[in-house]
N, C-alpha and C. Protein backbone atom coordinates (compact mmCIF):
# COMPACT_ATOMS: atom_id res chain seq x y z
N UNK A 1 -56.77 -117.22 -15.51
CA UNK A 1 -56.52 -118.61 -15.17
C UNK A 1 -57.57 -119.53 -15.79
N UNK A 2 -58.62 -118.94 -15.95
CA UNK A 2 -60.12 -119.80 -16.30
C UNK A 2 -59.63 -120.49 -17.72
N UNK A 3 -59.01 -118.95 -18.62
CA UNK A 3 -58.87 -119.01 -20.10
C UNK A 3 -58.20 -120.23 -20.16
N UNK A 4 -57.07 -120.46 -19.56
CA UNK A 4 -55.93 -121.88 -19.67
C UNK A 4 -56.32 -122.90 -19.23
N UNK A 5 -57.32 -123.11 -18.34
CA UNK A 5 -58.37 -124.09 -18.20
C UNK A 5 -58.87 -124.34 -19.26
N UNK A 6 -59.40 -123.87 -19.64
CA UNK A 6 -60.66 -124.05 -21.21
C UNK A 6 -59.85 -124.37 -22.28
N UNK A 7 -58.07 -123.72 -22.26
CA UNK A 7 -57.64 -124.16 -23.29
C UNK A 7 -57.13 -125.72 -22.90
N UNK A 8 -56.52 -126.06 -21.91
CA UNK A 8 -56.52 -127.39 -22.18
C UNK A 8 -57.24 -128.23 -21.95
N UNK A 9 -58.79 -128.10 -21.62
CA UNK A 9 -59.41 -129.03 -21.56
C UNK A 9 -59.82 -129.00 -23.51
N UNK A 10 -59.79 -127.98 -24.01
CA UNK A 10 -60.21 -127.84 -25.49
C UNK A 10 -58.94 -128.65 -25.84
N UNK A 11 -57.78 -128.73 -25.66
CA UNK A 11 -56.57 -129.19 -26.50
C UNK A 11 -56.72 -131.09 -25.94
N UNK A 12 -57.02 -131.21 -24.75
CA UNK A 12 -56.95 -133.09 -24.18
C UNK A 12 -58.36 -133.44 -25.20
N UNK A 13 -59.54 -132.74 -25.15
CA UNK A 13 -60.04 -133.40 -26.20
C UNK A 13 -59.95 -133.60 -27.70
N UNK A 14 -59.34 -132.39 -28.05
CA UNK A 14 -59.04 -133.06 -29.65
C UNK A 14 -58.06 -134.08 -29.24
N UNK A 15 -56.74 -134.08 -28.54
CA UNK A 15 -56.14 -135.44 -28.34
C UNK A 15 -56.91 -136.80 -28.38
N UNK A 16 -57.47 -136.69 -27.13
CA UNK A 16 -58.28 -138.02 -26.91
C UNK A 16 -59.18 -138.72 -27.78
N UNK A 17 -59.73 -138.01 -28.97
CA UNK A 17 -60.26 -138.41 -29.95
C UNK A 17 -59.58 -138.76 -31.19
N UNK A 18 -58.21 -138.90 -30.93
CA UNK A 18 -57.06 -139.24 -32.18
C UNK A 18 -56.42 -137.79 -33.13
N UNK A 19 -56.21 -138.19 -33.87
CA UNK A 19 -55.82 -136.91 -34.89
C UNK A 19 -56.59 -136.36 -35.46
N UNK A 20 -56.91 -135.41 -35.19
CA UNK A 20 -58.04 -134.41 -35.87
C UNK A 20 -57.50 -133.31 -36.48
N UNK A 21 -57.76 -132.95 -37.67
CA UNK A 21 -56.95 -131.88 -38.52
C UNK A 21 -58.74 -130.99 -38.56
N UNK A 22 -58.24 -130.04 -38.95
CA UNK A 22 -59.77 -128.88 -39.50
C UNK A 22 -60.13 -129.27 -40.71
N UNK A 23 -59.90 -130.31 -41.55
CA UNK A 23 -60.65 -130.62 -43.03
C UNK A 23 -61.25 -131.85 -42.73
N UNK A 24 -61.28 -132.06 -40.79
CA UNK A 24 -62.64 -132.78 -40.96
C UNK A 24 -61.98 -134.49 -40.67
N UNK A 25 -60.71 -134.61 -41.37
CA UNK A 25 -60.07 -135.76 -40.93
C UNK A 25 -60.03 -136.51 -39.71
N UNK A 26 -60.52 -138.00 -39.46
CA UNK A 26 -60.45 -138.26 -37.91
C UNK A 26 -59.04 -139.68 -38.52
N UNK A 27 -57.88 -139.42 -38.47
CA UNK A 27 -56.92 -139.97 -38.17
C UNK A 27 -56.40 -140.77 -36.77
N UNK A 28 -56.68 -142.14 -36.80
CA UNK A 28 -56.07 -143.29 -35.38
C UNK A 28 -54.51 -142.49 -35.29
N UNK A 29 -54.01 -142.18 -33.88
CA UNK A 29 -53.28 -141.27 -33.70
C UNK A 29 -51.69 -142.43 -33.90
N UNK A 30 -52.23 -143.87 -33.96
CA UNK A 30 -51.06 -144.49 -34.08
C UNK A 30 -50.68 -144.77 -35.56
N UNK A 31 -51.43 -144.35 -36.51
CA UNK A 31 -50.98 -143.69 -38.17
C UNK A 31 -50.40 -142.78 -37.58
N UNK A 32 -48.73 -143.16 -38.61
CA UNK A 32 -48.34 -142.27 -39.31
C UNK A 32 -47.67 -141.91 -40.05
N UNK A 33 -47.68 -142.81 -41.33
CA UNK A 33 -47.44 -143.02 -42.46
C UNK A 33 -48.78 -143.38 -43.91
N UNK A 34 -48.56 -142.63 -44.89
CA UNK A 34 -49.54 -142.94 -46.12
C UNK A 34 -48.98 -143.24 -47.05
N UNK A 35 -48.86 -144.28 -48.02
CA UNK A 35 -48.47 -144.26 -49.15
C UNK A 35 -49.66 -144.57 -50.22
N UNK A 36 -49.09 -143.79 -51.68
CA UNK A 36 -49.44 -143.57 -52.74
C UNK A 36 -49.60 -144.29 -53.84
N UNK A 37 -49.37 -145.32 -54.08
CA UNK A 37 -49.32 -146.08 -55.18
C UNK A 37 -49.36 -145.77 -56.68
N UNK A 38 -48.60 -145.52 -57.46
CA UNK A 38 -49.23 -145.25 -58.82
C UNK A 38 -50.07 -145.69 -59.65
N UNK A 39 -50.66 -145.22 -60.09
CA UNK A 39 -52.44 -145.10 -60.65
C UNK A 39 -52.47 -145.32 -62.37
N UNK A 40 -52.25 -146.69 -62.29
CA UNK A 40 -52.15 -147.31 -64.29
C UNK A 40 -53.15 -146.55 -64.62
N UNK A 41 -53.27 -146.37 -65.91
CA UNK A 41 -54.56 -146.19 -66.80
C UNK A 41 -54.82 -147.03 -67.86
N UNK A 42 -55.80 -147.88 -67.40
CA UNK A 42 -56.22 -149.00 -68.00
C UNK A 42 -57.79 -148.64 -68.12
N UNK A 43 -57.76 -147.51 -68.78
CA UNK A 43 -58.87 -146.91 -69.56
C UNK A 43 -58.71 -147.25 -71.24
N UNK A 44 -59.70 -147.22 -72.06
CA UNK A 44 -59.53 -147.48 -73.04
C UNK A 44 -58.83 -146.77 -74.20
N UNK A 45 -59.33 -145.10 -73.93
CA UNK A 45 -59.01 -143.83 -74.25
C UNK A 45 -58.19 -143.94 -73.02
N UNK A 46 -56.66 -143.51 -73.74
CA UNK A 46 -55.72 -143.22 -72.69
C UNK A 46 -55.48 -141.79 -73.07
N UNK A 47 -54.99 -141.17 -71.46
CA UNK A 47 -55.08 -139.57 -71.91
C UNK A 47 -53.48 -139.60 -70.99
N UNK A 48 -52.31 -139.11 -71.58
CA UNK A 48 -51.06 -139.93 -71.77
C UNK A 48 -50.60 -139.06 -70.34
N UNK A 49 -51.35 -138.06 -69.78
CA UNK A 49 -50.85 -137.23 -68.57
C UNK A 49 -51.11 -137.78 -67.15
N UNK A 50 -52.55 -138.27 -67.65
CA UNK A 50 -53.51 -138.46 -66.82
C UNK A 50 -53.13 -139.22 -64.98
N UNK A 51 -52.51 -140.50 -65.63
CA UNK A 51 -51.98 -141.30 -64.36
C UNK A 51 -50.97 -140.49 -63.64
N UNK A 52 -50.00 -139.91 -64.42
CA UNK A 52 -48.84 -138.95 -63.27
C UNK A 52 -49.16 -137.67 -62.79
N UNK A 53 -50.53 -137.00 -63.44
CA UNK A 53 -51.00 -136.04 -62.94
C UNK A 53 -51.90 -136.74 -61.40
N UNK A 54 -52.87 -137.69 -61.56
CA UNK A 54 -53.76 -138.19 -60.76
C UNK A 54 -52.53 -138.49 -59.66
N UNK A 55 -51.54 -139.25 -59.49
CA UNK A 55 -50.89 -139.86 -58.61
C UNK A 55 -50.28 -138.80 -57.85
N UNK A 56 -49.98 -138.02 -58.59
CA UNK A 56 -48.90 -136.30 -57.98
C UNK A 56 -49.85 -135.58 -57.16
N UNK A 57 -50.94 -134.93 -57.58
CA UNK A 57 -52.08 -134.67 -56.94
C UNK A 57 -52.52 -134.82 -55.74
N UNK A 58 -52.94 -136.84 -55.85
CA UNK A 58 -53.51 -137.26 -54.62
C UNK A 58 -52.09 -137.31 -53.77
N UNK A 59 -50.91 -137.34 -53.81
CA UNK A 59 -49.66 -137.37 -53.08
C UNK A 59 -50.04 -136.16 -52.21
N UNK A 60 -49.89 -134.91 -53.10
CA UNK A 60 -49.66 -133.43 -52.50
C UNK A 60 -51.14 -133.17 -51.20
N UNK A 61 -52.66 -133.58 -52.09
CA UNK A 61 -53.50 -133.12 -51.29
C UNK A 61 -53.12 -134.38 -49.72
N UNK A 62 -52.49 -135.22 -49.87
CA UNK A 62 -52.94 -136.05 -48.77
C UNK A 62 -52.00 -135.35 -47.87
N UNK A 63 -50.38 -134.91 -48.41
CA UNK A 63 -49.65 -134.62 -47.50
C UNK A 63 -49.94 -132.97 -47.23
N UNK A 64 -50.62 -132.63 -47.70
CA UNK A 64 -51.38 -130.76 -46.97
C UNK A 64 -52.20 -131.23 -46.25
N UNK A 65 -53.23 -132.29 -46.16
CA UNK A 65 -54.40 -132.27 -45.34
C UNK A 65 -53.94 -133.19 -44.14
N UNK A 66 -52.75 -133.83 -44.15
CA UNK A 66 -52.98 -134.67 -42.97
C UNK A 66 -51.39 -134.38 -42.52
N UNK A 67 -50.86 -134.60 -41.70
CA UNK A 67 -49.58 -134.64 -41.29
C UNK A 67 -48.56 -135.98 -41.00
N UNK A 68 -49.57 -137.15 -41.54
CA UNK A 68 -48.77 -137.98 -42.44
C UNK A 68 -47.19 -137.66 -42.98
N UNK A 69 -46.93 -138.99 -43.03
CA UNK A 69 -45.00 -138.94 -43.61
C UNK A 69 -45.59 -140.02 -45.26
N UNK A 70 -45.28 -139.24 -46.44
CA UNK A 70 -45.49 -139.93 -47.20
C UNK A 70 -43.78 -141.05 -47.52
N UNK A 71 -44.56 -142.58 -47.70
CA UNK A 71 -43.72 -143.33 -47.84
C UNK A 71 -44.38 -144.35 -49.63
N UNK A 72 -42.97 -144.80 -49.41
CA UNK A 72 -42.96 -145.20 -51.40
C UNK A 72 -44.11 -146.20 -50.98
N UNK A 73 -44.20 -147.14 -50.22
CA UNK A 73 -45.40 -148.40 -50.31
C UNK A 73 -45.45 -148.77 -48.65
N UNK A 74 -45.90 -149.24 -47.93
CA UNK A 74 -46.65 -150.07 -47.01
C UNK A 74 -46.99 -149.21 -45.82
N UNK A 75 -47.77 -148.26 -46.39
CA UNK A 75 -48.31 -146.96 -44.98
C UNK A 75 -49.06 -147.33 -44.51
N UNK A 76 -48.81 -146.99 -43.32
CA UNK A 76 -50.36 -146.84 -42.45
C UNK A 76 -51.34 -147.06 -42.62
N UNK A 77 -51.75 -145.89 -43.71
CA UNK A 77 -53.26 -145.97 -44.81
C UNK A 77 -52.08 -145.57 -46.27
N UNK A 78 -53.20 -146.49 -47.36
CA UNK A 78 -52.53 -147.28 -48.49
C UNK A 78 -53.46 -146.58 -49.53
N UNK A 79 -53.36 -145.82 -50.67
CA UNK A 79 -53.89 -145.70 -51.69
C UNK A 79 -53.25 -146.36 -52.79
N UNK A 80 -54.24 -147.30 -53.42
CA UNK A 80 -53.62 -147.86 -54.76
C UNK A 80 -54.61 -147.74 -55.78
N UNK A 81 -54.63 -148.04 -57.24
CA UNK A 81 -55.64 -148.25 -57.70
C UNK A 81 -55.44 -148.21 -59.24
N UNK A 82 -56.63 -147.57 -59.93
CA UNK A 82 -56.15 -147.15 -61.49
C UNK A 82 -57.29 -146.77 -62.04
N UNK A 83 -56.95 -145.85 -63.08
CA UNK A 83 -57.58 -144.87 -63.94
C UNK A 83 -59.08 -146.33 -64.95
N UNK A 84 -60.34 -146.59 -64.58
CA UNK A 84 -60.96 -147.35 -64.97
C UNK A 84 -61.24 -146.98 -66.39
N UNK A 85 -61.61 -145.49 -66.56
CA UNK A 85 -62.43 -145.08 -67.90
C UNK A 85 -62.18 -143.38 -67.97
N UNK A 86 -62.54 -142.98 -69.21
CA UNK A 86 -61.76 -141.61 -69.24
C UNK A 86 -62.66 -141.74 -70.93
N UNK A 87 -63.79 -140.93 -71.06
CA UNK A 87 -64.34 -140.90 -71.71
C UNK A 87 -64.70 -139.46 -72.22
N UNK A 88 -64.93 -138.76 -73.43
CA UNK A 88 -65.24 -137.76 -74.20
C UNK A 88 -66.98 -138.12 -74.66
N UNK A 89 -67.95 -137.93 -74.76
CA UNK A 89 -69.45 -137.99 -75.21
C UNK A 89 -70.31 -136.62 -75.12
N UNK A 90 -70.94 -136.48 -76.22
CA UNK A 90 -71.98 -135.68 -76.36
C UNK A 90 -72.98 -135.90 -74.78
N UNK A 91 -73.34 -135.01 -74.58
CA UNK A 91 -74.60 -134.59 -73.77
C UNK A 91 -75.91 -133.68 -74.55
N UNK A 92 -75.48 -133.26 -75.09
CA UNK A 92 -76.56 -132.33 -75.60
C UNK A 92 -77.03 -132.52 -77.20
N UNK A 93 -77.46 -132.61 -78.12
CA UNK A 93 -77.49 -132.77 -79.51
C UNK A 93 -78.70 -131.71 -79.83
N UNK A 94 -78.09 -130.87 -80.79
CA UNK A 94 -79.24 -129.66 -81.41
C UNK A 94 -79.95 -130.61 -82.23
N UNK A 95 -81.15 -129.81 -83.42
CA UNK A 95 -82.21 -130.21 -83.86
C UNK A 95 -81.34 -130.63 -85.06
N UNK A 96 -80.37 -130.50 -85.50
CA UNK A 96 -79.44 -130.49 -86.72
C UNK A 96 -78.61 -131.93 -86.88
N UNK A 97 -78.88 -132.71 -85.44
CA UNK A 97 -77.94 -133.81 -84.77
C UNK A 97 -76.36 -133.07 -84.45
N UNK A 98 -75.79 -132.10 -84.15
CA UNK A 98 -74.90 -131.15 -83.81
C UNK A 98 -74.48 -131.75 -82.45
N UNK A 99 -73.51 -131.58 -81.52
CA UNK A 99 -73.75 -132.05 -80.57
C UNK A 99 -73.52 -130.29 -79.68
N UNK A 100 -74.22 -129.97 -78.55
CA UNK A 100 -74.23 -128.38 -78.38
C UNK A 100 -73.21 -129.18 -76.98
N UNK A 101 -73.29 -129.85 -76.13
CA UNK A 101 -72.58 -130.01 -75.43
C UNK A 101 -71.34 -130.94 -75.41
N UNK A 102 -70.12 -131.21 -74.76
CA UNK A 102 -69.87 -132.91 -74.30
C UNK A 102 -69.60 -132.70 -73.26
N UNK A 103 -69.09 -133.83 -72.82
CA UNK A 103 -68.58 -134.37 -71.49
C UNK A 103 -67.80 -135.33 -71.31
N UNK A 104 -66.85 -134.91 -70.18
CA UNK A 104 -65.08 -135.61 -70.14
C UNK A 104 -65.86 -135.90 -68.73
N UNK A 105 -65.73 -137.57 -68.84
CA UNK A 105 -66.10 -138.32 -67.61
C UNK A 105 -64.78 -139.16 -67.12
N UNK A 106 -64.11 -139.31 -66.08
CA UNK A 106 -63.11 -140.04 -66.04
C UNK A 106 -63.67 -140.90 -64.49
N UNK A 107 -63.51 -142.52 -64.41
CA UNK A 107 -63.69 -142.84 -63.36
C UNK A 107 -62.41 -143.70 -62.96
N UNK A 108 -61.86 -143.55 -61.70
CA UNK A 108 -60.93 -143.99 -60.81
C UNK A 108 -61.52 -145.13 -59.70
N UNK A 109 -60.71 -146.54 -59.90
CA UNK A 109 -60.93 -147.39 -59.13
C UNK A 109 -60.00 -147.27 -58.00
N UNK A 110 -60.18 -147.19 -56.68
CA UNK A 110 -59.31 -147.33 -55.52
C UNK A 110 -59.70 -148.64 -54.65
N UNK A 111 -58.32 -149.08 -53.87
CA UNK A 111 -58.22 -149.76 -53.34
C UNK A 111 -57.58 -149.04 -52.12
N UNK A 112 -58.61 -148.59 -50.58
CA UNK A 112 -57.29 -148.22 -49.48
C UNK A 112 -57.59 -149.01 -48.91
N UNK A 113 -56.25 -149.15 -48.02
CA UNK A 113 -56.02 -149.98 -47.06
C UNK A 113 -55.73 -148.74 -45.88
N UNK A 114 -56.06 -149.60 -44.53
CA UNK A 114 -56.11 -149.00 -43.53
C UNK A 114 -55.34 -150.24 -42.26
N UNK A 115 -54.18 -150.20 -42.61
CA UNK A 115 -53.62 -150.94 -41.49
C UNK A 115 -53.80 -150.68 -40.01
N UNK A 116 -54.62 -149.83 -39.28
CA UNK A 116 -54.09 -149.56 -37.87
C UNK A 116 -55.76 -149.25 -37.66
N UNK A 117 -57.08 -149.27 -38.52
CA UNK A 117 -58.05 -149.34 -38.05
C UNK A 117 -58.94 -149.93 -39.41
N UNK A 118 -58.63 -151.74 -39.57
CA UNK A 118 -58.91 -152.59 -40.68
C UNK A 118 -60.64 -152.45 -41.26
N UNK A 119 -61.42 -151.79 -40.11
CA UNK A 119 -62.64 -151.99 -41.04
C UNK A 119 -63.34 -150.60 -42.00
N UNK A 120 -62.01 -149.72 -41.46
CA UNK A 120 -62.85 -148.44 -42.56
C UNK A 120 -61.50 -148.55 -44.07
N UNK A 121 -60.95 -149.73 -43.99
CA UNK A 121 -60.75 -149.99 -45.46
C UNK A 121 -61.60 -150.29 -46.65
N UNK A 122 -61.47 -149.94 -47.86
CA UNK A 122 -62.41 -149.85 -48.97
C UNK A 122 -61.85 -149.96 -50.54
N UNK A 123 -62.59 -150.60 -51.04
CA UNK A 123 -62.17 -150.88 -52.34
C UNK A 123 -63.64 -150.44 -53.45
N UNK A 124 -63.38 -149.45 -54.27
CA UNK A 124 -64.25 -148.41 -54.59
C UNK A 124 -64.35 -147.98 -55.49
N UNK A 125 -65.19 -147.87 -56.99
CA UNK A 125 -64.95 -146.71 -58.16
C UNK A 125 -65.74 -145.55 -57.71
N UNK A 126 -64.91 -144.73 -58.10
CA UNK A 126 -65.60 -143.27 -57.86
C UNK A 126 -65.39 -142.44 -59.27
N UNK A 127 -66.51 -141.74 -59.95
CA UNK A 127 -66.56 -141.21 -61.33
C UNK A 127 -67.11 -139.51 -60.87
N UNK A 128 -66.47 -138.48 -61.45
CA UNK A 128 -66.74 -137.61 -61.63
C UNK A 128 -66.58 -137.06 -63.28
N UNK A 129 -66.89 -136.10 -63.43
CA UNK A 129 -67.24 -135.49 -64.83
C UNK A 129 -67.70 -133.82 -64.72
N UNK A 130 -67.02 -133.68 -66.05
CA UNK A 130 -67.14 -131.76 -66.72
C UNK A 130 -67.84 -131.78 -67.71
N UNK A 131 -68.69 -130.79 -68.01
CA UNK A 131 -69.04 -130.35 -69.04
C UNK A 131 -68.29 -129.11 -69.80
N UNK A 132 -68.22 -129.59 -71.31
CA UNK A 132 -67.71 -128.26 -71.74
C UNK A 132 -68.56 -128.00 -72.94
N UNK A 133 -68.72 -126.88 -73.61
CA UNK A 133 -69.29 -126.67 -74.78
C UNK A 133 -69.01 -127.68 -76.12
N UNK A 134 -69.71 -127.63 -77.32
CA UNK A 134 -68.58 -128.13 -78.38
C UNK A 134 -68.06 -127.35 -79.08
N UNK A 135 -68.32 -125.95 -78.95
CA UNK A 135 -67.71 -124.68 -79.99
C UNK A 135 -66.24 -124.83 -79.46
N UNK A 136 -65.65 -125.25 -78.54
CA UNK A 136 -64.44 -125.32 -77.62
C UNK A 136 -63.72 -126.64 -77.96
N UNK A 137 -62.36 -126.93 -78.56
CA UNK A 137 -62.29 -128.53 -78.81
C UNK A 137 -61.51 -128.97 -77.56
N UNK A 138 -61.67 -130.01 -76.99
CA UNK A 138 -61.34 -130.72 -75.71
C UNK A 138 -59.59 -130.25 -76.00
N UNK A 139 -58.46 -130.14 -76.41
CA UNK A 139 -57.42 -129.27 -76.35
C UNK A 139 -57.27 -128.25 -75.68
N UNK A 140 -58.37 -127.54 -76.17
CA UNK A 140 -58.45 -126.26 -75.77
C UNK A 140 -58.73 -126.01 -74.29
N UNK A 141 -59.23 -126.94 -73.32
CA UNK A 141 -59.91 -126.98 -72.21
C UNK A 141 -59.92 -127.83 -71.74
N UNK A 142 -59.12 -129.33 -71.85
CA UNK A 142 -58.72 -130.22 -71.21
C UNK A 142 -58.10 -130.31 -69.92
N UNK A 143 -56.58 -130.15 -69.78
CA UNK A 143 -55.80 -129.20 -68.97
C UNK A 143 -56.92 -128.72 -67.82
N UNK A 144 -57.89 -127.77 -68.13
CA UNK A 144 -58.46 -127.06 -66.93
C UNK A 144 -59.65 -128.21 -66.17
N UNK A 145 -60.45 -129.26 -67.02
CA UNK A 145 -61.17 -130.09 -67.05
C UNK A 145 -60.89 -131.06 -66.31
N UNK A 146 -59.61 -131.37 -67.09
CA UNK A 146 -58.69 -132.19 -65.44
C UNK A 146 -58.30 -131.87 -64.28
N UNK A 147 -58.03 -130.78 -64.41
CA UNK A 147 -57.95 -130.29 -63.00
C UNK A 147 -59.18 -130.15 -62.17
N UNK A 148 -59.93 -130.02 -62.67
CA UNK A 148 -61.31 -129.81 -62.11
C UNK A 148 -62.05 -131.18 -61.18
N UNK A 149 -61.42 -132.04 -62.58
CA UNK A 149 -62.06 -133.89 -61.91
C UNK A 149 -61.39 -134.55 -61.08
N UNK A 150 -59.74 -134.38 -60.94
CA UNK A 150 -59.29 -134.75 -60.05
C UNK A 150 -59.13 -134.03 -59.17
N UNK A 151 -59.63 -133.09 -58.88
CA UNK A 151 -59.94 -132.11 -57.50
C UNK A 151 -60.62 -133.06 -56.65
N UNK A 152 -62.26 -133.09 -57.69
CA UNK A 152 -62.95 -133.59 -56.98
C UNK A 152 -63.11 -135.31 -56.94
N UNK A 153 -62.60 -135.96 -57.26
CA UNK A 153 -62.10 -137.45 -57.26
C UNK A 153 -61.28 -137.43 -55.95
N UNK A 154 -60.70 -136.93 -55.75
CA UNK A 154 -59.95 -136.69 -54.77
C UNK A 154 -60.25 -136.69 -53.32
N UNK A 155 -61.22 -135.74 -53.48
CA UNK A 155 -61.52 -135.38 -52.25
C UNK A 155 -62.95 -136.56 -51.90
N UNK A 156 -63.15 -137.04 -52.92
CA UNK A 156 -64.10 -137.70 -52.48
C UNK A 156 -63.65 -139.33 -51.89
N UNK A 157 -62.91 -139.39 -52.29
CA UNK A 157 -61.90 -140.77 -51.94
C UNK A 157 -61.14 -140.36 -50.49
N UNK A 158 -60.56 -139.18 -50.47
CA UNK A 158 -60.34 -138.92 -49.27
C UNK A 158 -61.20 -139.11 -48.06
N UNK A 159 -61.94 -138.16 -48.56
CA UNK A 159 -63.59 -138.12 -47.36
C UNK A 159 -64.05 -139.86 -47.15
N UNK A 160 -64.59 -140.46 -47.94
CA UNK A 160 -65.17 -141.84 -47.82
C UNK A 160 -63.22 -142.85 -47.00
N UNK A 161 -62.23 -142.25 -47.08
CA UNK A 161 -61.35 -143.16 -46.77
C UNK A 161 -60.51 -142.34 -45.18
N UNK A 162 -61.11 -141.37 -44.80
CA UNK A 162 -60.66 -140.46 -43.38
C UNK A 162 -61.90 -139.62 -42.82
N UNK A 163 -62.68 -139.38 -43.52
CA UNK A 163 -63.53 -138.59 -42.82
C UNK A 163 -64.86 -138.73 -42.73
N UNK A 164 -65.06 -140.30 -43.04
CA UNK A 164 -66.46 -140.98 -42.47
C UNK A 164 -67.37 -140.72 -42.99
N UNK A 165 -66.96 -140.94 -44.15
CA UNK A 165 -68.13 -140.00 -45.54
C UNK A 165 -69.05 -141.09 -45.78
């Protein structure tokens, strides 16, 4: 009898504190809707995948991590924004002027909105970046590079826009 005690006093408090998922998310329990906005790239270097990969992505991780209803535009909580910069540069240069490293930097401007709790809305660039060798030509390892940056673009926009980062 004790055990079913403990379980619902364990189950009224995650209630009472709103929506709480295990990745940390504290969701107002009266969200419950997110929409996605598609993500221009109004980078200079356009990388021609980039925006429908970034937009598909942040769609999928938001609707695994939260139990959100994704809708075409005016959710709950609102991601909009666009691809700022998406850059290729040396990091490293041998004694030869060679370059031994580069680096694929891409930074994403967001705009969320948070209709149902207005002050943890934010308008934000967030830049992550890979290193790859130069014996390797960005073709060859792009594809995996991106995946890598919008992992973590992702999650970091998430965190600073649900989980009080």
């Amino acid at each position: 009898m004790t055990k079913i005690k403990l379980l619902i006093a364990c189950v009224a408090t995650f209630y009472s504190c709103g929506v709480y998922t295990f990745t940390g998310a504290d969701i107002h329990p009266d969200a419950r809707t997110v929409s996605v906005a598609y993500f221009q790239n109004q980078a200079t270097l356009v990388q021609p995948i980039l925006s429908q990969k970034f937009t598909d992505d942040l769609q999928d991780f938001v609707i695994q991590q939260t139990d959100l209803n994704l809708v075409r535009t005016d959710g709950d909580l609102q991601f909009e924004g666009y691809i700022s910069d998406y850059q290729i540069n040396p990091i490293s240069i041998s004694s030869a002027d060679q370059a031994n490293q580069n680096r694929l930097n891409v930074t994403i401007f967001i705009r969320f909105v948070n209709k149902i709790e207005t002050d943890k809305s934010y308008e934000q660039s967030f830049n992550r970046y890979a290193d790859f060798d130069s014996n390797i030509t960005l073709s060859q390892i792009e594809e995996r590079l991106l995946d890598e940056v919008i992992t973590e673009l992702i999650e970091d926009l998430f965190n600073k826009a649900v989980v009080n980062w």
